[in-house]
C-alpha atoms as a PDB file:
ATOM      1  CA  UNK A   1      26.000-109.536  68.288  1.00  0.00           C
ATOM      2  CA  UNK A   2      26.877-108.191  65.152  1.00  0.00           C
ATOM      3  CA  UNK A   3      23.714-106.659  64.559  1.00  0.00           C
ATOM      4  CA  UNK A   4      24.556-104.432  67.006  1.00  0.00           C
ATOM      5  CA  UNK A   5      27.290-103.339  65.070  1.00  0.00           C
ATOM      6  CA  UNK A   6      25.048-102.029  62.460  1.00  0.00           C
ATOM      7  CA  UNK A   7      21.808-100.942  64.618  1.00  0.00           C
ATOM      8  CA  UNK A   8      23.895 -99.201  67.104  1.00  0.00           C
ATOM      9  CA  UNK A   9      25.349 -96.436  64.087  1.00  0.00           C
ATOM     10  CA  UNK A  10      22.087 -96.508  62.588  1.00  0.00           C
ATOM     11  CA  UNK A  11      20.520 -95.385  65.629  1.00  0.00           C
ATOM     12  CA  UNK A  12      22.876 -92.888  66.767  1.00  0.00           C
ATOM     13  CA  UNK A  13      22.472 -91.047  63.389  1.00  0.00           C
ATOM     14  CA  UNK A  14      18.988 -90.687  62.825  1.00  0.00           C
ATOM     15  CA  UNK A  15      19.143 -89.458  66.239  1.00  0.00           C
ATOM     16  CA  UNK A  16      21.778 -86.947  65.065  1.00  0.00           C
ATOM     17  CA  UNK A  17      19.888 -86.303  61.916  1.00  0.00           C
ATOM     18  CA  UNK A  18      16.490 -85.669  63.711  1.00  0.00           C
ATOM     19  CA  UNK A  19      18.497 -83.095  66.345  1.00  0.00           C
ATOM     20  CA  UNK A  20      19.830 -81.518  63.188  1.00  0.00           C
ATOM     21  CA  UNK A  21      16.789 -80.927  61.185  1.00  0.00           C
ATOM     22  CA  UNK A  22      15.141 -79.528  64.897  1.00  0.00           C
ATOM     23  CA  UNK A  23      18.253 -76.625  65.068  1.00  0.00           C
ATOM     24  CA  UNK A  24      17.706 -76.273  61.315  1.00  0.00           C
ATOM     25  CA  UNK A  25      14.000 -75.111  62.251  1.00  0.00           C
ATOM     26  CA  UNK A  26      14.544 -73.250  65.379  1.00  0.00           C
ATOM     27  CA  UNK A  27      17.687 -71.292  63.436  1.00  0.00           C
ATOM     28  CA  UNK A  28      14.859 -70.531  59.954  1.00  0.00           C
ATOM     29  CA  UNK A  29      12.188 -69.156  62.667  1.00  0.00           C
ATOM     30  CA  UNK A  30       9.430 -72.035  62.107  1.00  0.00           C
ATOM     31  CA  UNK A  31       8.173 -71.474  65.737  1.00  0.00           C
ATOM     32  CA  UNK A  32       7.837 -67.524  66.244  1.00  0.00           C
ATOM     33  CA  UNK A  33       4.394 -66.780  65.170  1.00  0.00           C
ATOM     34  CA  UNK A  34       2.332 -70.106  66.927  1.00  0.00           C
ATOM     35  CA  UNK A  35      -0.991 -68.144  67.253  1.00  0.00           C
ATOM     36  CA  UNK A  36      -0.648 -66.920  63.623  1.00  0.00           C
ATOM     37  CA  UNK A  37      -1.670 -69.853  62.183  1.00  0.00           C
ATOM     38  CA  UNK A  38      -4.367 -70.706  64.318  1.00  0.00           C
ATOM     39  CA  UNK A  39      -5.916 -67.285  64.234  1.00  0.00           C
ATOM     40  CA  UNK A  40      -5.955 -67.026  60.944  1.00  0.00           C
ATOM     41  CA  UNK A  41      -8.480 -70.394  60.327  1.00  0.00           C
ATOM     42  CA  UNK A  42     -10.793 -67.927  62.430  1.00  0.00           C
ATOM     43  CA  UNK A  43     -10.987 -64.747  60.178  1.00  0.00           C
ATOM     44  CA  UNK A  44     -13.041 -64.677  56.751  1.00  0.00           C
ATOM     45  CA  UNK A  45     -10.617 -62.576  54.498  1.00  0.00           C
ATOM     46  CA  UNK A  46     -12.148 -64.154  51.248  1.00  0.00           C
ATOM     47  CA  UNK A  47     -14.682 -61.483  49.298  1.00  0.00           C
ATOM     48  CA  UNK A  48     -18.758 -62.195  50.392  1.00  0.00           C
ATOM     49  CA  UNK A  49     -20.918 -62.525  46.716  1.00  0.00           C
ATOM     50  CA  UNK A  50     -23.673 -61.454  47.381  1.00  0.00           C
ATOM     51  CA  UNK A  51     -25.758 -62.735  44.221  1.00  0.00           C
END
């Protein structure tokens, strides 16, 4: 029983440290561009040698 004690606040705030760090990255815009990313694997930007 008095592990409880101890796992019970343990658990409560990495929950409340995971829900924080989620806002954090919502509120610093880490979601707005999803296609970005996996358009840009598509294009060929780097310069052709053509030896």
């Amino acid at each position: 029983m008095n592990m409880l004690t101890i796992l019970i606040p343990v658990a409560l705030g990495l929950g409340a440290l995971g829900l924080g760090a989620f806002l954090w990255s919502l509120s610093s815009g880490q979601y707005e561009d999803l296609d970005g990313a996996a358009n840009r694997i598509l294009l060929d930007d780097s310069p052709k040698d053509n030896k």
